[in-house]
Protein backbone atom coordinates (compact mmCIF):
# COMPACT_ATOMS: atom_id res chain seq x y z
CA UNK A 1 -18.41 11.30 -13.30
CA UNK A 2 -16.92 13.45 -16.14
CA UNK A 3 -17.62 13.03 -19.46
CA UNK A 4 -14.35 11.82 -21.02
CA UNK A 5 -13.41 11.50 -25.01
CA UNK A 6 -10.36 10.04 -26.36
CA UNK A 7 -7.62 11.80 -28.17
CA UNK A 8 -4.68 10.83 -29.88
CA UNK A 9 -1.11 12.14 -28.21
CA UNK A 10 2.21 11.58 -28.91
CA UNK A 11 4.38 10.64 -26.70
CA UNK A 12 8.12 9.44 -26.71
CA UNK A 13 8.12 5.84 -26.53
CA UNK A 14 10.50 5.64 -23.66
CA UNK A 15 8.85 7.75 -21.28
CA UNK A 16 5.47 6.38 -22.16
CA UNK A 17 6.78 3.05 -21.57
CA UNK A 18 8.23 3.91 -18.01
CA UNK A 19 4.68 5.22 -17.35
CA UNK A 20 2.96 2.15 -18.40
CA UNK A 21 5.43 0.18 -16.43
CA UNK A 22 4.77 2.06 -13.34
CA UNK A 23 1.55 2.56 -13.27
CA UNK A 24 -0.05 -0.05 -15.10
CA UNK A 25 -2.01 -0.26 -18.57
CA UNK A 26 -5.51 0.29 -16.97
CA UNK A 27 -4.22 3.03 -14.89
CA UNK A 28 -2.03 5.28 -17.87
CA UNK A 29 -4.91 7.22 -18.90
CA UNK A 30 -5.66 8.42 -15.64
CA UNK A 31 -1.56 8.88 -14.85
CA UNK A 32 -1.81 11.49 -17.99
CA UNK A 33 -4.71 12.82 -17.14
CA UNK A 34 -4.11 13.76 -13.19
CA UNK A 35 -0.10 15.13 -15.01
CA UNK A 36 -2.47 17.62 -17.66
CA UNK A 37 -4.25 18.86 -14.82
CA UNK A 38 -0.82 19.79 -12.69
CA UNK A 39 0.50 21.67 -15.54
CA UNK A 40 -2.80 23.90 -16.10
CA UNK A 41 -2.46 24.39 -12.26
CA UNK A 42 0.73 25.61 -13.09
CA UNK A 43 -0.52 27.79 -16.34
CA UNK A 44 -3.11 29.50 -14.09
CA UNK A 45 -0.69 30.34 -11.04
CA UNK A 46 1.69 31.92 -13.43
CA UNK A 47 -0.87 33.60 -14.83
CA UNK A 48 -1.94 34.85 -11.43
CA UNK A 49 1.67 36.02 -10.78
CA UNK A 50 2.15 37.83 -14.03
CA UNK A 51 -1.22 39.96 -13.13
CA UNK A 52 0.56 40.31 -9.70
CA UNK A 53 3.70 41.86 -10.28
CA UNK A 54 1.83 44.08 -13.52
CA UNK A 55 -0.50 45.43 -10.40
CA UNK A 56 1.91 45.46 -7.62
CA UNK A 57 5.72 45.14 -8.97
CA UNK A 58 7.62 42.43 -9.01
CA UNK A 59 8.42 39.96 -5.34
CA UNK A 60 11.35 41.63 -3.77
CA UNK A 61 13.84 39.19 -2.58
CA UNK A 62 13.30 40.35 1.04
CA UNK A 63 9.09 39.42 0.57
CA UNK A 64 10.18 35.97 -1.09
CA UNK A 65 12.44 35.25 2.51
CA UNK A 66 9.69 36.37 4.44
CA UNK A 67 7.51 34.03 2.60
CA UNK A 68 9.87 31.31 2.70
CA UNK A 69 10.19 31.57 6.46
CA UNK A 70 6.62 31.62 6.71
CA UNK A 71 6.22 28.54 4.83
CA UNK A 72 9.03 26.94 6.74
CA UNK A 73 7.32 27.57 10.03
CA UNK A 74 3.69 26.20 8.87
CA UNK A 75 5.31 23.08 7.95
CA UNK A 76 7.19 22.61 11.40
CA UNK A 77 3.78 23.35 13.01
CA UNK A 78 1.28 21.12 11.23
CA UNK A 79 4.64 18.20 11.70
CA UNK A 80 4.89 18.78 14.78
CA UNK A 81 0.64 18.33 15.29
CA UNK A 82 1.32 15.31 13.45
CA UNK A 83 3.37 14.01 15.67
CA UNK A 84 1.39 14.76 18.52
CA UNK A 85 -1.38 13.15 16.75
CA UNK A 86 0.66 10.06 16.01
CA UNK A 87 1.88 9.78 19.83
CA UNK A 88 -1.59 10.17 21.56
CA UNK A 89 -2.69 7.29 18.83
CA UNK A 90 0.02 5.53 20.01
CA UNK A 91 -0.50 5.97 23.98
CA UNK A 92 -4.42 5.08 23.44
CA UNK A 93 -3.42 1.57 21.42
């Protein structure tokens, strides 16, 4: 397990009451936590993108629809195994 230490944030009430109330009191710290760790996702892809287009140029739109279509057709495929998956399951019950 990580070592953890406690720090002191502010946060508007409101949305750190909406938190609480969806998540629970034991569970906020880890809500927060798990939201920090998103954003520096975040921080380091954009970092990897700004050393991307410095190397390379920027994305031309035609590169971002190829990538797009790409992505489009990986998650028809891997539905479509899940599907399969979830019919044989279904067939074997």
């Amino acid at each position: 397990m990580a070592t953890t230490k406690k720090y002191t944030v502010t946060l508007p009430e409101e949305l750190a009451e909406e938190i609480r109330a969806k998540v629970g009191p034991g569970e906020f710290s880890r809500y927060v936590t798990q939201a920090i760790e998103r954003q520096a996702e975040r921080d380091r892809l954009g970092e990897l993108v700004d050393w991307w287009e410095a190397e390379y140029g920027p994305v031309t739109d035609e590169e971002q629809a190829q990538a797009e279509a790409a992505h489009r057709a990986l998650v028809a495929r891997h539905a479509a195994r899940r599907a399969r998956l979830v019919e044989e399951e279904r067939r074997a019950s």
